[in-house]
Protein backbone atom coordinates (compact mmCIF):
# COMPACT_ATOMS: atom_id res chain seq x y z
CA UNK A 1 -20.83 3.02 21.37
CA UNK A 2 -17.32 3.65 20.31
CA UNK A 3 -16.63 4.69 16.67
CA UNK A 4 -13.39 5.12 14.77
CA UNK A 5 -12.27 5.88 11.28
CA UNK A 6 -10.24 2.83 9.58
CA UNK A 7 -7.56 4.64 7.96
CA UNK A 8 -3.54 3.72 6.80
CA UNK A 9 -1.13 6.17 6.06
CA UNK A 10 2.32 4.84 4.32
CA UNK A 11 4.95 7.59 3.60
CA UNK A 12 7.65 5.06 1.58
CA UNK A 13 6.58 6.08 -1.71
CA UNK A 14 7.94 9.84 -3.04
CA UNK A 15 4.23 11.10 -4.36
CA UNK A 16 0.61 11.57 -2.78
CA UNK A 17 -1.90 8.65 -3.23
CA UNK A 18 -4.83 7.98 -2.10
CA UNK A 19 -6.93 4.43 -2.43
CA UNK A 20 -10.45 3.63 -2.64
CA UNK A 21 -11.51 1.94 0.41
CA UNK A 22 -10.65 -1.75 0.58
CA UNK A 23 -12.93 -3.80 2.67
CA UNK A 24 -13.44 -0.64 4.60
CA UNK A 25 -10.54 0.92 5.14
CA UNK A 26 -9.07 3.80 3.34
CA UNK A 27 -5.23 3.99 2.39
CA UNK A 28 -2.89 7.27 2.38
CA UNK A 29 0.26 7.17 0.71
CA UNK A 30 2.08 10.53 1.94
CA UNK A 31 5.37 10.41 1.07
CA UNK A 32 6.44 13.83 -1.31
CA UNK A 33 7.26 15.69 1.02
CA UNK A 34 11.39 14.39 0.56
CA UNK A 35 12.83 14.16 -3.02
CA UNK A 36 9.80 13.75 -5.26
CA UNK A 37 8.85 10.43 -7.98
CA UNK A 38 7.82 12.71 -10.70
CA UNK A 39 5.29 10.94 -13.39
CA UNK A 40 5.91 7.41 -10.92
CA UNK A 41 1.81 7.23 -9.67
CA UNK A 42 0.45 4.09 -11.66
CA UNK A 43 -3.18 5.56 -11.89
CA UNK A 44 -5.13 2.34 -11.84
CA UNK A 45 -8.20 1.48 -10.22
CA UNK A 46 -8.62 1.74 -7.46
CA UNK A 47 -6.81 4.99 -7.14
CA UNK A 48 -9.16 7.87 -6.25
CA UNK A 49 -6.73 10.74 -6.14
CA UNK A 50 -2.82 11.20 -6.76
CA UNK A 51 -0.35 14.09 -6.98
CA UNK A 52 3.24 13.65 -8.17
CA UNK A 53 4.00 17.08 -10.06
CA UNK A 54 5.08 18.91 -6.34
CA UNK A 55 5.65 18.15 -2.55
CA UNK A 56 3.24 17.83 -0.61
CA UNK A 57 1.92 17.40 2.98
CA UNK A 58 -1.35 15.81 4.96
CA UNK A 59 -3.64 17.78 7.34
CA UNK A 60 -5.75 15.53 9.42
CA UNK A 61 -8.07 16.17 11.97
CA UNK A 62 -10.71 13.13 13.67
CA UNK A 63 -13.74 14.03 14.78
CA UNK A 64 -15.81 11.42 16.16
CA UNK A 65 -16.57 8.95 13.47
CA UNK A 66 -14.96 11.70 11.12
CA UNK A 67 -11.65 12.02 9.59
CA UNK A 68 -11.01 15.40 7.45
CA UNK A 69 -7.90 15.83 5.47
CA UNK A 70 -6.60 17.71 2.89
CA UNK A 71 -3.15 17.37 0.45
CA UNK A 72 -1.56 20.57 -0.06
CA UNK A 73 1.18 21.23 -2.30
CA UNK A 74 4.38 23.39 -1.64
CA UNK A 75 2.24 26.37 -3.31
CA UNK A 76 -0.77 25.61 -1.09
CA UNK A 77 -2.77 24.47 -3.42
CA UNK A 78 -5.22 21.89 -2.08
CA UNK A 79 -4.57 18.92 -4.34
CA UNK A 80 -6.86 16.43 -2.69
CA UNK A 81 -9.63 16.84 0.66
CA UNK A 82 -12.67 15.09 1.83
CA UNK A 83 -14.14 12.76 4.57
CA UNK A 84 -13.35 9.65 5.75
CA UNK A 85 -16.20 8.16 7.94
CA UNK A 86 -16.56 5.45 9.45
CA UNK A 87 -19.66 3.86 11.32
CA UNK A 88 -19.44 1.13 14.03
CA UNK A 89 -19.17 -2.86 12.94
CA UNK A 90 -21.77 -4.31 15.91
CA UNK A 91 -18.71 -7.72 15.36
CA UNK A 92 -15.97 -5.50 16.61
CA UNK A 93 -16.94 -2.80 19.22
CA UNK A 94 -16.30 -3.30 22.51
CA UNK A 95 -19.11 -1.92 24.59
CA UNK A 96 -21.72 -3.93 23.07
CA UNK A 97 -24.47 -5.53 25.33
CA UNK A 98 -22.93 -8.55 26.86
CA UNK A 99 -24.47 -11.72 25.87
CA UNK A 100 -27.28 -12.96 28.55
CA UNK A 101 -27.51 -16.59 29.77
């Protein structure tokens, strides 16, 4: 069985964002690493983490049905980390049993 982690990363806007999952699938906005929107993160649901006070820059690493990543500042501060996992849908993987006659 093949797994994967549903993930988008967007880099337009000049802050660090991250969204709740939405039917599944996580969203990454990654974008302070250029000139910086100071005090510009609307923190509404369904945020679940933002940084706008410093650039910043995403470390990812997959593993599996695991994605790891942290937000670190220009000090090094870790501003935002976890897991993203993900588990297989049996609707959308492609090595399932093939249907019998």
């Amino acid at each position: 069985m093949k797994y994967g982690v549903d993930v988008v990363f967007n880099g337009h806007e000049h802050f660090y964002e991250r969204m709740k999952p939405q039917k599944g699938i996580t969203y990454f906005i990654s974008g302070a690493g250029g000139q910086l929107r100071k005090g510009n993160v609307n923190r509404v649901d369904p945020m679940a983490a933002a940084f706008d006070t410093d650039r910043s820059f995403m470390l990812v690493e997959i593993a599996g049905k695991q994605m790891f990543f942290q937000a670190i500042s220009s000090t090094g501060k870790v501003v935002d980390s976890g897991v993203v996992e993900n588990v297989p849908d049996p609707k959308k993987t492609a090595d399932a049993a093939p249907a019998r006659p």
